[in-house]
C-alpha atoms as a PDB file:
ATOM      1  CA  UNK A   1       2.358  -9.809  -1.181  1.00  0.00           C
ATOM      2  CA  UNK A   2       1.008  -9.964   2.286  1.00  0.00           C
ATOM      3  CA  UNK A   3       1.914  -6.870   2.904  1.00  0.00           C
ATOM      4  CA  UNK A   4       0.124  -5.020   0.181  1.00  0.00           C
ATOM      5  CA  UNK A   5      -2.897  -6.430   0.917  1.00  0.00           C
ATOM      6  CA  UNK A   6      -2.752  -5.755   4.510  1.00  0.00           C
ATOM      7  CA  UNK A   7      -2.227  -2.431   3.225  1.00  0.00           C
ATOM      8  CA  UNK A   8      -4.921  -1.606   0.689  1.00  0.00           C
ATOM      9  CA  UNK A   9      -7.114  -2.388   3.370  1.00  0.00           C
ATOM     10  CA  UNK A  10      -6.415   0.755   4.560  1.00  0.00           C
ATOM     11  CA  UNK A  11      -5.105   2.811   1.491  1.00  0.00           C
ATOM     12  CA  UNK A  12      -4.702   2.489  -2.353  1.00  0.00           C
ATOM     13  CA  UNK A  13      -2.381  -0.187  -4.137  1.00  0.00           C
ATOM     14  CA  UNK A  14      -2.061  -0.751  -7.185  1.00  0.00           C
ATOM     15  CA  UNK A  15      -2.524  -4.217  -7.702  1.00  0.00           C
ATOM     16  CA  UNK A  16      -3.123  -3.827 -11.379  1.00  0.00           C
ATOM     17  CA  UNK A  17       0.097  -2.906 -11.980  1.00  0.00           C
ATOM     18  CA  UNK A  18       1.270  -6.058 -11.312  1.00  0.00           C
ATOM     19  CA  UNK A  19      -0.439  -8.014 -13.548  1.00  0.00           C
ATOM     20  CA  UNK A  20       2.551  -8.130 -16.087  1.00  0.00           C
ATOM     21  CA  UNK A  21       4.663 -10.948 -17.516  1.00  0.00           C
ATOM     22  CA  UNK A  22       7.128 -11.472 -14.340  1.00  0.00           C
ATOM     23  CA  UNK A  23       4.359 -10.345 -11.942  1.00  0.00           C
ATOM     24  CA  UNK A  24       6.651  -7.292  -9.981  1.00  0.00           C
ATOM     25  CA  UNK A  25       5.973  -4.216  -8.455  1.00  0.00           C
ATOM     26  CA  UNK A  26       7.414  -1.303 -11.100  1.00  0.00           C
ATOM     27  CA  UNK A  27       9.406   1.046  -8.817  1.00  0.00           C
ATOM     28  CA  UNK A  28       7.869   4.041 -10.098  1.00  0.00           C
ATOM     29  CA  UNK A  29       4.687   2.553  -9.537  1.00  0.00           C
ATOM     30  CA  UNK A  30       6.213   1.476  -5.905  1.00  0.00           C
ATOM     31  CA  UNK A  31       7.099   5.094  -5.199  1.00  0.00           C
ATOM     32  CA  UNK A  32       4.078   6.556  -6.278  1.00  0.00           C
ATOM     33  CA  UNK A  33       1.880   4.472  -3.771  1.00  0.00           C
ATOM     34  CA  UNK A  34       4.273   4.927  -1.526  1.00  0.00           C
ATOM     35  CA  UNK A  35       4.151   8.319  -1.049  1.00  0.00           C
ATOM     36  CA  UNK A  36       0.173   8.034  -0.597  1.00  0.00           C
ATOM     37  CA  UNK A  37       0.764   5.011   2.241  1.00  0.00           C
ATOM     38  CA  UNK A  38       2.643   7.688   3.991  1.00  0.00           C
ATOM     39  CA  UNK A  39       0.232  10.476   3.577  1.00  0.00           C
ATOM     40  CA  UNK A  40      -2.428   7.927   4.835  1.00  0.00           C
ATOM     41  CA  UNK A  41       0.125   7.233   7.732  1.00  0.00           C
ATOM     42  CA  UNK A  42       0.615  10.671   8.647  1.00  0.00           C
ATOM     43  CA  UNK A  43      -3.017  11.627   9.120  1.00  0.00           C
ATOM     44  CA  UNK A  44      -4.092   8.575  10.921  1.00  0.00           C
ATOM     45  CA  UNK A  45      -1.457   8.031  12.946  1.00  0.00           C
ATOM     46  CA  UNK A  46      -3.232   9.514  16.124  1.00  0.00           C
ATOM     47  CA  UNK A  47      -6.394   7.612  15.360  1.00  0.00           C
ATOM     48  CA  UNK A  48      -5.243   4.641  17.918  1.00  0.00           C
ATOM     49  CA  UNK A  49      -5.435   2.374  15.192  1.00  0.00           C
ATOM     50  CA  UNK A  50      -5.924  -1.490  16.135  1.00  0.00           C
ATOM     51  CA  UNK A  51      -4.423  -4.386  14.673  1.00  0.00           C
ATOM     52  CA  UNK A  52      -6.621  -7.635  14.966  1.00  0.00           C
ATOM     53  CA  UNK A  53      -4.790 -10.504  14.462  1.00  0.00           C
END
């Protein structure tokens, strides 16, 4: 879960999805942001992104 939200700080998750009776992730739901995680990726990969920890 730690993960996600590191990662809709920088593109869309969808959190809502979640909200169901065993509180998972549906894989087509998975794949779907997925593929927009990696779009993100792709195009601001050269942006020298920082990490602050």
């Amino acid at each position: 879960m730690d993960a996600l939200k590191f990662i809709s700080q920088y593109s869309h998750v969808s959190f809502e999805s979640m909200w169901n009776y065993g509180n998972t992730y549906p894989y087509g739901v998975y794949l779907s942001d997925r593929e927009n995680w990696i779009k993100w990726y792709e195009k601001n990969k050269c942006h020298n992104i920082q990490l602050i920890n």
